[in-house]
N, C-alpha and C. Protein backbone atom coordinates (compact mmCIF):
# COMPACT_ATOMS: atom_id res chain seq x y z
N UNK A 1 0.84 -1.18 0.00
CA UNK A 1 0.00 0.00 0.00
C UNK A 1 0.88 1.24 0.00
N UNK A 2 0.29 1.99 -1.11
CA UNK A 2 1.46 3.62 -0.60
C UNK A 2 0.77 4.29 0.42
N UNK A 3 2.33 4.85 0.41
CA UNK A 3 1.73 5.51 2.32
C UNK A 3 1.28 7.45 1.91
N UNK A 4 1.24 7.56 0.30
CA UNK A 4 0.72 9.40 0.80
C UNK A 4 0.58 9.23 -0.71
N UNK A 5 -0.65 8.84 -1.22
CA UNK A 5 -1.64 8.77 -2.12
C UNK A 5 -2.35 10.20 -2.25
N UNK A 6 -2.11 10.65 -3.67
CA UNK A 6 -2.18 11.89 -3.87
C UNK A 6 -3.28 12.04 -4.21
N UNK A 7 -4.58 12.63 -3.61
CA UNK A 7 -6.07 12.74 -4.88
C UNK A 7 -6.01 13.81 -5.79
N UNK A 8 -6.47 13.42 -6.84
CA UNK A 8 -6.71 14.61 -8.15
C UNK A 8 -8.20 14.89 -7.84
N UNK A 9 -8.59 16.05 -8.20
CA UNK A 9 -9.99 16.34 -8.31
C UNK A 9 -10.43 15.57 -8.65
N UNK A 10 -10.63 14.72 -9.53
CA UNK A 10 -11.00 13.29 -10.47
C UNK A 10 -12.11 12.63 -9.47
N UNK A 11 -10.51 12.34 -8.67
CA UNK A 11 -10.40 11.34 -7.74
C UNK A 11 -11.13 11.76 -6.51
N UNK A 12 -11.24 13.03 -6.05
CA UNK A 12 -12.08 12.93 -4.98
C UNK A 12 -13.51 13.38 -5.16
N UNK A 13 -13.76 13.76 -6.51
CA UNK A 13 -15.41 13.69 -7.20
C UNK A 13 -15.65 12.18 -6.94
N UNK A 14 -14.68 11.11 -7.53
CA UNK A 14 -15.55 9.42 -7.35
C UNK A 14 -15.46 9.44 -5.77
N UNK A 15 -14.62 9.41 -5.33
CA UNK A 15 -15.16 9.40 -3.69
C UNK A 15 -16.18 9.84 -3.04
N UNK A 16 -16.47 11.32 -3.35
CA UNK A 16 -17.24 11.71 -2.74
C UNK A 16 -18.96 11.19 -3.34
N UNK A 17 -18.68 11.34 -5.09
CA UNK A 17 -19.89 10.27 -5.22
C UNK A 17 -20.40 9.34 -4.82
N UNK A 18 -19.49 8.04 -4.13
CA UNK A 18 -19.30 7.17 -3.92
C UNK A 18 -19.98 6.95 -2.45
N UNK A 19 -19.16 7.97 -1.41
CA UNK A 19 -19.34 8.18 0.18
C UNK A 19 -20.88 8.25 0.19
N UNK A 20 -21.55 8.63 -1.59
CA UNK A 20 -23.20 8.97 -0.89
C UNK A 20 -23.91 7.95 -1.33
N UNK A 21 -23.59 7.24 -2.30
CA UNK A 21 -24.07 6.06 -2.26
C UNK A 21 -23.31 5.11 -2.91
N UNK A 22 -22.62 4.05 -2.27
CA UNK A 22 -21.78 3.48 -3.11
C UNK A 22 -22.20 2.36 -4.40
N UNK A 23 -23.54 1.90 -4.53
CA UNK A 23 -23.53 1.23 -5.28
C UNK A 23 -24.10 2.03 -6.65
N UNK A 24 -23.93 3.65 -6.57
CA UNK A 24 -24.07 4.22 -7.95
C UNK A 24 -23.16 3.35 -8.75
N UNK A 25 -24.02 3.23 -10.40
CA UNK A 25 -23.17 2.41 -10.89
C UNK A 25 -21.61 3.53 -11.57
N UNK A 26 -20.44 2.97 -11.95
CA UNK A 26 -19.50 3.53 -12.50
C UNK A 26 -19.93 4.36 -13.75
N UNK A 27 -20.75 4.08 -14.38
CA UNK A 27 -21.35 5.13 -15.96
C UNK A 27 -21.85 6.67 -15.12
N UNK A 28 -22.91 6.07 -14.41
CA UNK A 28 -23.55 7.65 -13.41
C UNK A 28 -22.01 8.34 -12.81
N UNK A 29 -21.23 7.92 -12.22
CA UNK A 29 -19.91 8.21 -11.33
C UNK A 29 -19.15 8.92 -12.75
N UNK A 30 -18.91 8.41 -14.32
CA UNK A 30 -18.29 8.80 -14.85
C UNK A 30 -18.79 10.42 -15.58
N UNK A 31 -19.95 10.28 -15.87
CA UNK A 31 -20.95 11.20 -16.17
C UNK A 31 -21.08 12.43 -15.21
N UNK A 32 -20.87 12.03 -14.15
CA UNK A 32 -20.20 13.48 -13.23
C UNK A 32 -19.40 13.91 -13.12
N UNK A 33 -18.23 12.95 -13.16
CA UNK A 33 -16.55 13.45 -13.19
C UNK A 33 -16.37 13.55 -14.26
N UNK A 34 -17.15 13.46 -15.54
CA UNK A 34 -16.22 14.10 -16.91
C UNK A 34 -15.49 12.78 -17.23
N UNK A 35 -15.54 11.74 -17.01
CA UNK A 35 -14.48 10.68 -17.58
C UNK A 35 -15.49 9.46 -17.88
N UNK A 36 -14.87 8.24 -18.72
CA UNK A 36 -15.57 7.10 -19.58
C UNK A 36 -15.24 6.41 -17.87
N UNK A 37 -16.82 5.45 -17.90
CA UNK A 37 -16.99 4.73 -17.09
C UNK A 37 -15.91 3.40 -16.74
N UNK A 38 -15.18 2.95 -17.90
CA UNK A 38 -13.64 2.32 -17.84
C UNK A 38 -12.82 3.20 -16.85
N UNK A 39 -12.72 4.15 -17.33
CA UNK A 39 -11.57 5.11 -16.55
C UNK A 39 -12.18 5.45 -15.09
N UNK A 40 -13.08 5.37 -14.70
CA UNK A 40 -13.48 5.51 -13.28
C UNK A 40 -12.98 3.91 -13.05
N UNK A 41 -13.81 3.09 -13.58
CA UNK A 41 -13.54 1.99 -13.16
C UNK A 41 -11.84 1.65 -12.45
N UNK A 42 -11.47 1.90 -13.56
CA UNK A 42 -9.66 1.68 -13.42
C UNK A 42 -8.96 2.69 -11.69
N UNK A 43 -9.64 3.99 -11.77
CA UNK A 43 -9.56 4.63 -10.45
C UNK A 43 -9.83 4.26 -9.49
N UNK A 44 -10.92 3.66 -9.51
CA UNK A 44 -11.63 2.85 -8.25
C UNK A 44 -11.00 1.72 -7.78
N UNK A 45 -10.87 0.97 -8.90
CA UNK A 45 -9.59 -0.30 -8.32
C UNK A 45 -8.16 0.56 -7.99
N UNK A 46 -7.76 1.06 -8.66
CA UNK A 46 -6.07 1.69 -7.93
C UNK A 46 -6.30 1.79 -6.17
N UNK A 47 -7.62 3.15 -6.10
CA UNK A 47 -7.94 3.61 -5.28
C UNK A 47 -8.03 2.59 -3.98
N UNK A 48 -8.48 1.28 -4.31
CA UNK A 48 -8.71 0.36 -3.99
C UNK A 48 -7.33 -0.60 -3.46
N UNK A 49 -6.64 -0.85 -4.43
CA UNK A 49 -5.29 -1.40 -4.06
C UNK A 49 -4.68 -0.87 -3.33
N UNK A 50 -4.46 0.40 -3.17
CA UNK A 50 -3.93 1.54 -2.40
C UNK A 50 -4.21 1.47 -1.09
N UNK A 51 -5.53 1.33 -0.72
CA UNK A 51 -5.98 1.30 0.40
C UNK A 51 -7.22 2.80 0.63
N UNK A 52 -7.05 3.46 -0.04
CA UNK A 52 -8.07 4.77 -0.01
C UNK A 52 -9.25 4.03 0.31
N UNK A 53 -9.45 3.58 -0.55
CA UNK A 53 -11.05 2.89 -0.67
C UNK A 53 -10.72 1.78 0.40
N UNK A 54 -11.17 1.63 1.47
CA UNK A 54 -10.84 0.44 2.22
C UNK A 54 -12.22 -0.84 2.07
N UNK A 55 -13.35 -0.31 1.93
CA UNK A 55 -14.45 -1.30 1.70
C UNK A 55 -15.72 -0.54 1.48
N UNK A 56 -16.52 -1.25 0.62
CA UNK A 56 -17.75 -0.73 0.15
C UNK A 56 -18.41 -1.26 1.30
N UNK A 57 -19.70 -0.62 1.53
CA UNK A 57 -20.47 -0.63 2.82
C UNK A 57 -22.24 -0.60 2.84
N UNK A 58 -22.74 -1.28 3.67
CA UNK A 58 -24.04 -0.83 3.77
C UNK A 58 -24.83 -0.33 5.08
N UNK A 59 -26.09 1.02 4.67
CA UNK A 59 -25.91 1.45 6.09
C UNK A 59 -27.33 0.95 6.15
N UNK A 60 -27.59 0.47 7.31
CA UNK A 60 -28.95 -0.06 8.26
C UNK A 60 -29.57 1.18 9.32
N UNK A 61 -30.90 1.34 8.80
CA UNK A 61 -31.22 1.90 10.06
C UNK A 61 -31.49 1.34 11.15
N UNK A 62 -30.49 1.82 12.29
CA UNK A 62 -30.85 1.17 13.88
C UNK A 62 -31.94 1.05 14.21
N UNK A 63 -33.07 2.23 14.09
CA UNK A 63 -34.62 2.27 14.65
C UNK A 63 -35.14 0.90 14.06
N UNK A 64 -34.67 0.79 12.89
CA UNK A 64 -35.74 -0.41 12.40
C UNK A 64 -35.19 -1.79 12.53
N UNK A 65 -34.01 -1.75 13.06
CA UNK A 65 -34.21 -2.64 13.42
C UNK A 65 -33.74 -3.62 14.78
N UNK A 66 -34.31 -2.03 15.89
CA UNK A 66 -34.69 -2.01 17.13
C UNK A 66 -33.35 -1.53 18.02
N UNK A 67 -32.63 -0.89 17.36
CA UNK A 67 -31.61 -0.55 18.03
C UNK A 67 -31.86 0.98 17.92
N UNK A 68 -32.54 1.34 19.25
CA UNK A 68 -33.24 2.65 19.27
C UNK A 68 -32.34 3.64 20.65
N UNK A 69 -31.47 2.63 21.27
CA UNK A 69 -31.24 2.86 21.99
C UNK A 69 -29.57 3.48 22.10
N UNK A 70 -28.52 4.67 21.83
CA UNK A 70 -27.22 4.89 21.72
C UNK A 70 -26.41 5.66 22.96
N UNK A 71 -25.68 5.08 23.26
CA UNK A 71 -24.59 6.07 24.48
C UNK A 71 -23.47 5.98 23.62
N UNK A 72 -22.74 6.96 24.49
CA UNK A 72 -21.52 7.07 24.57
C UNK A 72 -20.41 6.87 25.70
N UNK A 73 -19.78 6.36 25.70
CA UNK A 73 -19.51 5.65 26.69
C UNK A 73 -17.70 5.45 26.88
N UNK A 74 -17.09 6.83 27.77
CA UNK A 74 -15.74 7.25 28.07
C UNK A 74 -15.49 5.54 28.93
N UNK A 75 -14.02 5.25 28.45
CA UNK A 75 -13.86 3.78 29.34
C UNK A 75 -12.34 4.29 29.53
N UNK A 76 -11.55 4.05 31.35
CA UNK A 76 -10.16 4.45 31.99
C UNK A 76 -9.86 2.93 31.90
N UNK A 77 -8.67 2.95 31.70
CA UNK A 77 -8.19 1.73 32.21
C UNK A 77 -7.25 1.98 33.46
N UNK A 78 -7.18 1.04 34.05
CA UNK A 78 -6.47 0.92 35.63
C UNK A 78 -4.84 0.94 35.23
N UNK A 79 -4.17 0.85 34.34
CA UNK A 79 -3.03 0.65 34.24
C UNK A 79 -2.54 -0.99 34.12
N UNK A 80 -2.99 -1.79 35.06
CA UNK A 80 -3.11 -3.13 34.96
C UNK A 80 -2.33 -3.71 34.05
N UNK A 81 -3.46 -3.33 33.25
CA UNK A 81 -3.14 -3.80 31.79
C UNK A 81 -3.35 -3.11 30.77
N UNK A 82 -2.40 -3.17 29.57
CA UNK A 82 -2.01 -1.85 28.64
C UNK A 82 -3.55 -1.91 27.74
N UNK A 83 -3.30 -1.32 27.23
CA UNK A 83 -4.90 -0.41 26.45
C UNK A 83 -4.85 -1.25 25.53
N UNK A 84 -3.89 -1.44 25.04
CA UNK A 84 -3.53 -2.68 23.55
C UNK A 84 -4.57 -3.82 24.00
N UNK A 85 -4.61 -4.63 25.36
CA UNK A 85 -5.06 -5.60 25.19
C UNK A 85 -6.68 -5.34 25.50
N UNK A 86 -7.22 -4.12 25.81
CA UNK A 86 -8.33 -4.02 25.81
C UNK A 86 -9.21 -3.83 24.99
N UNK A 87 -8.95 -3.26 23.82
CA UNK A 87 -9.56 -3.16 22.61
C UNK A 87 -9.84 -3.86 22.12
N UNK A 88 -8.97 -5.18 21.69
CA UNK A 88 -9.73 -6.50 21.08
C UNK A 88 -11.06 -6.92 22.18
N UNK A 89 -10.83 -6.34 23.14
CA UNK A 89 -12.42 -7.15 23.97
C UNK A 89 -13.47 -6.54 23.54
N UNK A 90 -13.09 -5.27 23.65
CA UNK A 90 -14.39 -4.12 23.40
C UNK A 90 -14.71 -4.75 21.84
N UNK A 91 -13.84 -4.94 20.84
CA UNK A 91 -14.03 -4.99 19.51
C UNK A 91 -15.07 -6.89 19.06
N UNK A 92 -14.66 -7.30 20.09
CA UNK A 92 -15.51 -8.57 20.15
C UNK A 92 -17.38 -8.46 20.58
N UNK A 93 -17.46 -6.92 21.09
CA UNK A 93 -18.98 -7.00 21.72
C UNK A 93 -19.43 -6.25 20.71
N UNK A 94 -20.55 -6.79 20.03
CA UNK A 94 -21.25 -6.47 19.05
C UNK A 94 -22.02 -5.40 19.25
N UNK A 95 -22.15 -4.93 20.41
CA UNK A 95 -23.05 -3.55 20.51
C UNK A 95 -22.06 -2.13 20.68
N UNK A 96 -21.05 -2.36 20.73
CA UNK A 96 -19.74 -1.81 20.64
C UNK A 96 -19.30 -1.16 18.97
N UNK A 97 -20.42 -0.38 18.36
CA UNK A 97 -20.17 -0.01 16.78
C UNK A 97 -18.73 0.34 16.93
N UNK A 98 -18.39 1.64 17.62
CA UNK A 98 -16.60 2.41 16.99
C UNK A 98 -16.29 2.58 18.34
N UNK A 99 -15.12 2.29 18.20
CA UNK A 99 -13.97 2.17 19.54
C UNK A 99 -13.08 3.53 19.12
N UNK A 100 -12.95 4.25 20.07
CA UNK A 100 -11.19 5.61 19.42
C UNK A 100 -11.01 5.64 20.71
N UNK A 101 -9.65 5.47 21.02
CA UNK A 101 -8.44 5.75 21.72
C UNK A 101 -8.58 7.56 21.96
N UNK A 102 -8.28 7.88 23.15
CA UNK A 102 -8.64 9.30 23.01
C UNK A 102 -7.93 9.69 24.07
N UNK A 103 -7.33 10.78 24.16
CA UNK A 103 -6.20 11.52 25.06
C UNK A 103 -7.06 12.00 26.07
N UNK A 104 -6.46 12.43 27.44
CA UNK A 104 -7.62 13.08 28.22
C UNK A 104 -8.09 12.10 29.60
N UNK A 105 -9.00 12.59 30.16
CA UNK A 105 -9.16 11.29 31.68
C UNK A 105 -9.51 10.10 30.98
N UNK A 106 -9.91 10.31 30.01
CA UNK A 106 -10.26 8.37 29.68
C UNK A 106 -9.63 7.91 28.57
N UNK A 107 -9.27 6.82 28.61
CA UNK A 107 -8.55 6.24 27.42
C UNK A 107 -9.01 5.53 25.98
N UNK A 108 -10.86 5.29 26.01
CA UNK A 108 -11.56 4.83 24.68
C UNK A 108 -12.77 5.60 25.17
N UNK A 109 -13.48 5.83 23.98
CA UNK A 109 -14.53 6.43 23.60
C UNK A 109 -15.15 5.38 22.81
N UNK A 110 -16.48 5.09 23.38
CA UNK A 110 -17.04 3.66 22.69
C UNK A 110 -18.42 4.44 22.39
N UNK A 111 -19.13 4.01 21.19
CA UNK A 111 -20.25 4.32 20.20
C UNK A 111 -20.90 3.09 21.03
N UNK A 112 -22.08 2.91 21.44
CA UNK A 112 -22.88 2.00 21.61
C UNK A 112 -24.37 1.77 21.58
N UNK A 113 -24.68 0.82 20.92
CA UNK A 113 -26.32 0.59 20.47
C UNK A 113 -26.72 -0.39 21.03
N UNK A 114 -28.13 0.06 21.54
CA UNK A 114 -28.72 -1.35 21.65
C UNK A 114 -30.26 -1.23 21.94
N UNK A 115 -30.69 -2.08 22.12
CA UNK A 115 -32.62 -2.02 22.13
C UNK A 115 -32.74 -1.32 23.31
N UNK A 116 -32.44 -1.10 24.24
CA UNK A 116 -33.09 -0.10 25.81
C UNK A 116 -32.02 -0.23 26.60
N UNK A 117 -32.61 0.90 27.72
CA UNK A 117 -31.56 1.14 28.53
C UNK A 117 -30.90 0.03 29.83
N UNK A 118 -32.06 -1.13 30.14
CA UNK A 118 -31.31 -2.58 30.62
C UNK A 118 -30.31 -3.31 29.53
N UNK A 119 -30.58 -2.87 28.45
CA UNK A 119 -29.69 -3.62 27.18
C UNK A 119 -27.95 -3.01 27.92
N UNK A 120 -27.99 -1.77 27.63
CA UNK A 120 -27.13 -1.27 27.96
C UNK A 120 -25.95 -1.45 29.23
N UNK A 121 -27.03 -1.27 30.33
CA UNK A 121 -26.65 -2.06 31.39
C UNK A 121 -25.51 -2.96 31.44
N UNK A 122 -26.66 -4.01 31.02
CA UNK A 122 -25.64 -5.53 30.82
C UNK A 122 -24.45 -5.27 29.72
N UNK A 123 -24.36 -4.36 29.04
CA UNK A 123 -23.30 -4.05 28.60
C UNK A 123 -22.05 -3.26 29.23
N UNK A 124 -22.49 -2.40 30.03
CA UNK A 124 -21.56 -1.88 30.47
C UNK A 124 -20.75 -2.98 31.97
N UNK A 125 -22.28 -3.78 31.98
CA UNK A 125 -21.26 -4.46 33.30
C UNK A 125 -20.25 -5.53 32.34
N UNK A 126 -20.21 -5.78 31.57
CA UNK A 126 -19.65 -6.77 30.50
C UNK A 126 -18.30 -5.65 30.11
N UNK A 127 -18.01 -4.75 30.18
CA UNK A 127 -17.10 -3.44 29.77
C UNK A 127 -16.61 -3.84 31.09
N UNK A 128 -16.94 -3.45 32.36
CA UNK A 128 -16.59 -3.43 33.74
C UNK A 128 -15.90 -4.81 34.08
N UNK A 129 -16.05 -5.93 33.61
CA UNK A 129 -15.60 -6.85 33.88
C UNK A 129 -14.18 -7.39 33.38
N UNK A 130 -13.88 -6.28 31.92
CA UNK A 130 -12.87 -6.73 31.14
C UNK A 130 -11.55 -6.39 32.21
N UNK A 131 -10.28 -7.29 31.66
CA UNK A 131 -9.45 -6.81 32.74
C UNK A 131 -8.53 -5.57 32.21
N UNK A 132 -8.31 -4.95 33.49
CA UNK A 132 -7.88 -3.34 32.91
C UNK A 132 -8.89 -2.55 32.80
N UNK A 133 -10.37 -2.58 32.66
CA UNK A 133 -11.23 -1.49 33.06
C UNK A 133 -11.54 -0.86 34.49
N UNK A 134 -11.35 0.40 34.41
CA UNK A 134 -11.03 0.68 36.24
C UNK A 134 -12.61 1.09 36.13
N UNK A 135 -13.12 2.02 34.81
CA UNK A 135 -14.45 2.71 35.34
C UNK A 135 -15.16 3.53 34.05
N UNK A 136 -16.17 3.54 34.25
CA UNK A 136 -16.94 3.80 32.34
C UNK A 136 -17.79 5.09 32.93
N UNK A 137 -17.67 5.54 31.99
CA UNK A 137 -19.07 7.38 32.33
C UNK A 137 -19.33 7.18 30.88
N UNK A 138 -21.06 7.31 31.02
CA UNK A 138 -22.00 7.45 29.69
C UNK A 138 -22.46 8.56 29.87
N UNK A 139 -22.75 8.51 28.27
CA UNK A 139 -23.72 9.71 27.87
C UNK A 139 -24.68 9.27 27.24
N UNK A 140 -25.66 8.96 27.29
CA UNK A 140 -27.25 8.73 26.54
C UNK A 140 -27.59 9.67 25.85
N UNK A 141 -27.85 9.36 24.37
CA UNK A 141 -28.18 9.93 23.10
C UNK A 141 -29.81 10.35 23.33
N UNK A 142 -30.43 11.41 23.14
CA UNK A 142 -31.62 11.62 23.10
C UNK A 142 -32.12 11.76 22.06
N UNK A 143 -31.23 12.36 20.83
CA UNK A 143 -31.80 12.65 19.64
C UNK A 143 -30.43 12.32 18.82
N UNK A 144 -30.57 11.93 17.57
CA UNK A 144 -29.30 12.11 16.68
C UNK A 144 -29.50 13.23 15.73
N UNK A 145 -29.05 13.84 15.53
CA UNK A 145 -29.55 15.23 14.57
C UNK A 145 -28.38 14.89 12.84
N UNK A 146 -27.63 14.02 13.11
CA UNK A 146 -26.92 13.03 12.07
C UNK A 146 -25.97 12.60 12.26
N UNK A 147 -25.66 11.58 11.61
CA UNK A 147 -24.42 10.85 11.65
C UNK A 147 -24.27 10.08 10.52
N UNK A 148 -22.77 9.60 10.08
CA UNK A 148 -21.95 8.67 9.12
C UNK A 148 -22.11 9.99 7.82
N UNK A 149 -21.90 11.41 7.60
CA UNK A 149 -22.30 11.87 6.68
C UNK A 149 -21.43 11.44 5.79
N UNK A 150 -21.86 11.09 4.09
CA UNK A 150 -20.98 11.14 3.06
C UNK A 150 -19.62 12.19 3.17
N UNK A 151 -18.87 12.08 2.58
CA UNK A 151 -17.68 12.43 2.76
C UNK A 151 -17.88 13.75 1.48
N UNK A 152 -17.45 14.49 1.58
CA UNK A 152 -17.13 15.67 0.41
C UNK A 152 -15.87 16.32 0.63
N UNK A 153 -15.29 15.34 -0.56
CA UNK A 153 -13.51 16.00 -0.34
C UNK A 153 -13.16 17.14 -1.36
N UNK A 154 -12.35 18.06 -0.81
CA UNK A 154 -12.02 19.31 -1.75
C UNK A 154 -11.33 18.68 -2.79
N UNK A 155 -11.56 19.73 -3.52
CA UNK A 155 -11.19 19.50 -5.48
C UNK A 155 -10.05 20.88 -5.49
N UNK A 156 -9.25 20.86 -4.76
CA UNK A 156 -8.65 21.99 -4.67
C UNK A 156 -6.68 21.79 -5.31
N UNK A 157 -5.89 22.77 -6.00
CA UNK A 157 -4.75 22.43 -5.91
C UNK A 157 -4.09 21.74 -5.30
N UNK A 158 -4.68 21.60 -3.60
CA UNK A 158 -3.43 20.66 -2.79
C UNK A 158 -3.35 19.36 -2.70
N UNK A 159 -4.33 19.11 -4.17
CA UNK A 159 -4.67 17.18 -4.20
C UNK A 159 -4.26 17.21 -5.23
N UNK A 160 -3.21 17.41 -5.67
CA UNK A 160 -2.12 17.14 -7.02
C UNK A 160 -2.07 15.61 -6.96
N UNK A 161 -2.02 15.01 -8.28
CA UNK A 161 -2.15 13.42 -8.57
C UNK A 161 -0.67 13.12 -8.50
């Protein structure tokens, strides 16, 4: 993989097309960027080998299908044990969407869903139990006003190809 992959305007028109819905087909994608649907094509795989593009995706709405319920959820570790080995735990609990490492009194910032607030619960005592968790503070989501937005990358000089 190269490590400082340059975008051309081109290149961050298919992305950003892409970020909004990825299964536009490559003809629609080429038809916006000005280029033959081959030649996107061929971008998209580079883009792809490279690592830019890391995976095509699909998004689910939580409400429907009962995951109505989101915190946020600061997790310290005790020192115990290094942060390295805590993450694969957190990354094993399925109600655990995004894990980030984060500077500051706590050491992960965990995204979490689930059907109600006993759901939760039993999750956090399942967090509390891992070894190296000293202590968790949530925040309960009341409203989402948005999230996962498509990506819109500048088309500007400083993305020389």
């Amino acid at each position: 993989m190269q490590a400082n992959f340059q975008l051309d305007e081109i290149d961050a028109g298919i992305l950003t097309a892409l970020s909004q819905d990825s299964r536009r087909s490559y003809g629609d994608v080429a038809s916006e960027v000005g280029l033959s649907t081959a030649a996107v094509h061929e971008r998209v795989k580079k883009m792809v080998e490279r690592g830019v593009i890391e995976r095509f995706s699909l998004r689910v709405d939580p409400d429907q299908v009962g995951l109505r319920f989101t915190a946020f959820v600061a997790i310290r570790n005790d020192g115990g044990v290094h942060c390295r080995d805590v993450a694969p735990r957190l990354r094993d609990m399925p109600e655990v969407l995004e894990l980030h490492s984060v500077a500051g009194e706590y050491d992960f910032l965990a995204k979490i869903r689930t059907t109600h607030a006993r759901a939760l619960e039993d999750v956090l005592y399942q967090i509390k139990a891992i070894p190296g968790v000293a202590r968790t503070t949530s925040t309960v989501v009341l409203n989402t006003e948005f999230e996962e937005r498509p990506l819109r990358l500048p088309a500007g000089p400083e993305s020389a190809a």
